[in-house]
Protein backbone atom coordinates (compact mmCIF):
# COMPACT_ATOMS: atom_id res chain seq x y z
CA UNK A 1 20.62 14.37 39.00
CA UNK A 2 21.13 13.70 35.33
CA UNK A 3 22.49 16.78 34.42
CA UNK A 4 24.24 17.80 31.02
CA UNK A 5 20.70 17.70 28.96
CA UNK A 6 20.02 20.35 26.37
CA UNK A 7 16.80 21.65 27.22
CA UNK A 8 13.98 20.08 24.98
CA UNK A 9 10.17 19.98 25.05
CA UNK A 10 8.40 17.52 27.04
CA UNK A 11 8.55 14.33 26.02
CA UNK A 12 11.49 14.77 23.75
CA UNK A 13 14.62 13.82 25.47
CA UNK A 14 15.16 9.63 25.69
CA UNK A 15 16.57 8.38 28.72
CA UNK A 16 17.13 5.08 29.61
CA UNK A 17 16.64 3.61 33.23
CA UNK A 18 18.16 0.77 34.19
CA UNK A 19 17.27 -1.16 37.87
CA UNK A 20 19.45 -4.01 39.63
CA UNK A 21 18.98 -5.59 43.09
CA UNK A 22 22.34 -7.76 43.91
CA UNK A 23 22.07 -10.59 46.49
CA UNK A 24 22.70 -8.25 49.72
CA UNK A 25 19.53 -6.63 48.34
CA UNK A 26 21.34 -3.33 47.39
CA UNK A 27 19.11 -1.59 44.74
CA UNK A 28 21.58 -0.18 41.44
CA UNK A 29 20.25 2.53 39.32
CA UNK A 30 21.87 3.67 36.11
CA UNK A 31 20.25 6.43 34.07
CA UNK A 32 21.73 7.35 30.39
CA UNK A 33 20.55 10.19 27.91
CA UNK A 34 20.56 8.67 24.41
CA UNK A 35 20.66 11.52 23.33
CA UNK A 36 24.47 13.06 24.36
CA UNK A 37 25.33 10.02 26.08
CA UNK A 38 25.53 11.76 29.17
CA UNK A 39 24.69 9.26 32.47
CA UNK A 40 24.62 8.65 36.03
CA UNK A 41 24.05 6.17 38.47
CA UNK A 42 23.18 5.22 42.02
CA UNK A 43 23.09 2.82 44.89
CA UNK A 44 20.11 2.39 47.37
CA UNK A 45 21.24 -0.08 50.21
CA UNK A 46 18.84 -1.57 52.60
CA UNK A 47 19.32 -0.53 56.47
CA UNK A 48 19.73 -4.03 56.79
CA UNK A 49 20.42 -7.42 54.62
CA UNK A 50 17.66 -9.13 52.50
CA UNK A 51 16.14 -12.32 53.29
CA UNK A 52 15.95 -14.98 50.46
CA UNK A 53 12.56 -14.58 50.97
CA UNK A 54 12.48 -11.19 50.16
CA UNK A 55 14.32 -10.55 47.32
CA UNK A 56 12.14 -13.29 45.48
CA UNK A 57 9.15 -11.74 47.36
CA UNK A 58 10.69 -8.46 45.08
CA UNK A 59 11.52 -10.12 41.89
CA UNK A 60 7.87 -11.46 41.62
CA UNK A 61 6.35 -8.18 42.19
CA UNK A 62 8.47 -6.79 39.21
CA UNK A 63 7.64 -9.74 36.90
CA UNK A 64 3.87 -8.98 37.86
CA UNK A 65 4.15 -5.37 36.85
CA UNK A 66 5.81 -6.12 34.07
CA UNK A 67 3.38 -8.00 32.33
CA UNK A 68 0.38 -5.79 33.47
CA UNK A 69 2.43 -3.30 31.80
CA UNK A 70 2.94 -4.91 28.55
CA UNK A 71 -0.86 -6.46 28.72
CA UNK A 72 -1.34 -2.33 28.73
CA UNK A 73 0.37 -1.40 25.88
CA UNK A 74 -1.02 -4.13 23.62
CA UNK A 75 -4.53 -2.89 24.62
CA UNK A 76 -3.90 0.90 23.93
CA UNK A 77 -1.93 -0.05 20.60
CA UNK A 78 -5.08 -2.03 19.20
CA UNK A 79 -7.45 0.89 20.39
CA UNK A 80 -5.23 2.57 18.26
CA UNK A 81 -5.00 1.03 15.39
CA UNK A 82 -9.07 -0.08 15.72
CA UNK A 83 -9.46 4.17 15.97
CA UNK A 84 -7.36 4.74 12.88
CA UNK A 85 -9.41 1.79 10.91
CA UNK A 86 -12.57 3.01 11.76
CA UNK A 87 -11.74 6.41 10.62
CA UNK A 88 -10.37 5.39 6.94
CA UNK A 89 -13.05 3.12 6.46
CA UNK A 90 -15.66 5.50 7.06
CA UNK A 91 -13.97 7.80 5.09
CA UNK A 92 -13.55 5.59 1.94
CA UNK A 93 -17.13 4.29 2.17
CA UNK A 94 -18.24 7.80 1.92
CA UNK A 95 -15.85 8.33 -0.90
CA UNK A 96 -16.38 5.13 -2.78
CA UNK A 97 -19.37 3.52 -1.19
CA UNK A 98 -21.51 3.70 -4.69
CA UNK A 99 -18.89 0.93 -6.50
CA UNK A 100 -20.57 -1.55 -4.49
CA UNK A 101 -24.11 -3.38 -4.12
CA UNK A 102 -25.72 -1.68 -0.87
CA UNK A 103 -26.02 -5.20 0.43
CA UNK A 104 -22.01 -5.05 0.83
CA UNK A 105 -22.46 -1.49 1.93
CA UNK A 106 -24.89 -2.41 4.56
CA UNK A 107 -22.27 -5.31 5.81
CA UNK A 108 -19.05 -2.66 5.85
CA UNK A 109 -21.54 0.14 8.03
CA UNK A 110 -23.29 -2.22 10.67
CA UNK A 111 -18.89 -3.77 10.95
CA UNK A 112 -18.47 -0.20 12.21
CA UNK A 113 -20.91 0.26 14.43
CA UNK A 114 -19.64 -3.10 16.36
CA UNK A 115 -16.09 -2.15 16.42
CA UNK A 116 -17.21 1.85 17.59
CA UNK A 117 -19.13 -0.02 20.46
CA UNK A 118 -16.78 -1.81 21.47
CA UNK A 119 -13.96 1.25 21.76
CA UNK A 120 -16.57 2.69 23.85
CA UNK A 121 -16.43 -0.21 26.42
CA UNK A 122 -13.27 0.89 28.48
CA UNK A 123 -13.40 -2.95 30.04
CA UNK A 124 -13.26 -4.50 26.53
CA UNK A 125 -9.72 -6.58 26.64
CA UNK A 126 -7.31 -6.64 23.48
CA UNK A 127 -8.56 -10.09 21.94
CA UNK A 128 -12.29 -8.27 21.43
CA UNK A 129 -10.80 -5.30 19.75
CA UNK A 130 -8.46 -6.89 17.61
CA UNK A 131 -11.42 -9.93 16.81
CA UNK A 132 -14.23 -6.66 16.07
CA UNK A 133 -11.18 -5.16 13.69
CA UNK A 134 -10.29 -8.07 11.69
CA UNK A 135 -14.10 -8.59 10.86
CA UNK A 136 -14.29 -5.02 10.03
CA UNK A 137 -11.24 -5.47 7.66
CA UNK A 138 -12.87 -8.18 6.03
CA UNK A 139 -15.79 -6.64 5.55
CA UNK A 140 -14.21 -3.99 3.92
CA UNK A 141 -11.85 -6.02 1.31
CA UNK A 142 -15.06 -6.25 -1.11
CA UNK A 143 -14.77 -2.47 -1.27
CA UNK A 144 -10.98 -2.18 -1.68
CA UNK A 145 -10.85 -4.95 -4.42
CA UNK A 146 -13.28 -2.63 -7.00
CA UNK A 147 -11.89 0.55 -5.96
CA UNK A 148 -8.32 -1.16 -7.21
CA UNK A 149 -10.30 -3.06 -10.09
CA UNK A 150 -11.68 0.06 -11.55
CA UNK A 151 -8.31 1.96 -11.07
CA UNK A 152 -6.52 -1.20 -13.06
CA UNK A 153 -8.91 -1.10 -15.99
CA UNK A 154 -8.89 2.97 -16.43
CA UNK A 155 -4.99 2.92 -16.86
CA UNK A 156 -4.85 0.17 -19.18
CA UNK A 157 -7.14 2.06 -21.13
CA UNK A 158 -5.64 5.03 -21.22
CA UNK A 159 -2.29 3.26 -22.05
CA UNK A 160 -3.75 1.82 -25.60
CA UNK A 161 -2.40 2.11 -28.45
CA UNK A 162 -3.84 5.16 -30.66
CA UNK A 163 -7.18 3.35 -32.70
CA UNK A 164 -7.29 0.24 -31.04
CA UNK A 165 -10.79 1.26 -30.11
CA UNK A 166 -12.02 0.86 -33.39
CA UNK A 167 -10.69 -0.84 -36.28
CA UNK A 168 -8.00 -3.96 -36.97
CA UNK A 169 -6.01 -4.72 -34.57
CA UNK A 170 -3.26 -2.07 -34.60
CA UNK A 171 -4.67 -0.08 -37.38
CA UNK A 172 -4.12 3.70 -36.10
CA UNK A 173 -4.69 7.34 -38.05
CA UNK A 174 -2.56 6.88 -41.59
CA UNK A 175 -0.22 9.38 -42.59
CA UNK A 176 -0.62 11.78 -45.11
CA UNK A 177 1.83 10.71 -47.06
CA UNK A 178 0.64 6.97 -47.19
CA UNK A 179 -2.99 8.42 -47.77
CA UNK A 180 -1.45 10.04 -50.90
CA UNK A 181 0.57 6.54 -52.24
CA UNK A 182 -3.21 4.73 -51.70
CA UNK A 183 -5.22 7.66 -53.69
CA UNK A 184 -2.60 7.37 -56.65
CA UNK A 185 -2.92 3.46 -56.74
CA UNK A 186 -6.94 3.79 -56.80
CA UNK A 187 -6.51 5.77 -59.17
CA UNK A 188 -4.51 3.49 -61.91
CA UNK A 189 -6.52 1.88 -64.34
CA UNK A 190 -5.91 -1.85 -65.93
CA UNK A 191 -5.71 -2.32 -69.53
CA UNK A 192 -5.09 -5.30 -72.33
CA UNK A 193 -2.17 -4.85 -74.56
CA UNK A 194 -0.08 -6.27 -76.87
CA UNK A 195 3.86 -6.03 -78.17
CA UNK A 196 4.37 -6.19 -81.76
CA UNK A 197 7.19 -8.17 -82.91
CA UNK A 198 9.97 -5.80 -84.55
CA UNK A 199 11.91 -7.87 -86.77
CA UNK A 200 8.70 -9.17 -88.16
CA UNK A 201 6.99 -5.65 -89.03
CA UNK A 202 10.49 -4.99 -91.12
CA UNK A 203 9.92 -8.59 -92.99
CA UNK A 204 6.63 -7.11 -93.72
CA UNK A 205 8.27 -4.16 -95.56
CA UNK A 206 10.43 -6.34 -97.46
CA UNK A 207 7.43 -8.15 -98.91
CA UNK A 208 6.04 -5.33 -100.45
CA UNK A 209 8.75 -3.89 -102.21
CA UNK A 210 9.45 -6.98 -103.98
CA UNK A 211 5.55 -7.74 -105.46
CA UNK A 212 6.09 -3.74 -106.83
């Protein structure tokens, strides 16, 4: 027994199994609790010794399970993920389905129905799930490109400047005080003048006094 493991939930504690058969066919087993490190191992011997024949008769039968039980978990992880894409994209055609022409629509909807058939079929192998997903995912780009489209455009609109809506370029509100400098020079009128020469209004004085 492994013993030395703080008691957890099911499910939670990780322990690691590890199998050996030697060439007199003696079977090792190590188990180790990642968790606190704890381990402990044992050794199954045969009543008697192993043929050649055998132990590659044993080997084969491990490397057979061993890929049914990795051609296994690649079918239950793209049921997964083919679960979890049929489920957002369902939910963001509800959410979103009007920002697109119902043609497109149609397309993403009858994608769905496929791919939900096809979880149905327990016998359906991984290269049909993953080939009814990846058409559903391209289906469902067109609706993902304006949802990000429309989001682009509202924030660069509601980062403009203040005015650029309407106006010159980069003309905003004017200050009050600038409004005031503007009023003052509408308000200045042009006029024709002319400077009189001093010296020669004195000479003009002069003039006079001698004729009296």
């Amino acid at each position: 027994d492994l013993v030395g493991i703080p008691p957890a939930p099911r499910g939670i504690p990780q322990i690691e199994v590890t199998f050996d058969i030697d060439a007199n066919g003696i079977v090792h087993v190590n188990a180790k609790d990642l968790g606190t490190g704890k381990e402990q191992s044992i050794k199954i011997t045969a009543p008697k010794k192993l043929s050649d024949e055998e132990i590659d008769k044993m080997v084969k039968e491990a490397e057979k399970f061993s890929a049914e039980d990795k051609k296994k978990k690649e079918s239950v992880e793209a049921r997964n993920k083919a679960d979890t894409l049929v489920y957002t994209t369902e939910k963001t055609l509800k959410e979103h389905g009007n920002k697109i022409p119902s043609g497109e629509k149609a397309k993403i909807e009858e994608k769905i129905k496929t791919l939900k058939d096809i979880l149905k079929d327990k016998d359906k192998d991984t290269a049909e799930i993953n080939k009814g997903a990846e058409e559903l995912m391209s289906a469902a780009h067109k609706l993902a490109e304006q949802i990000y489209k429309e989001a682009a455009a509202k924030q660069q609109k509601s980062q403009a400047p203040p005015g650029a809506q309407g106006g010159k370029p980069g003309e905003g509100p004017q200050p009050e005080a600038d409004k005031e400098e503007t009023k003052k020079a509408e308000d200045v009128v042009d006029a024709e003048y002319e400077v009189e020469d001093e010296d020669k209004g004195k000479d003009k004085g002069k003039d006079k006094d001698k004729k009296s």
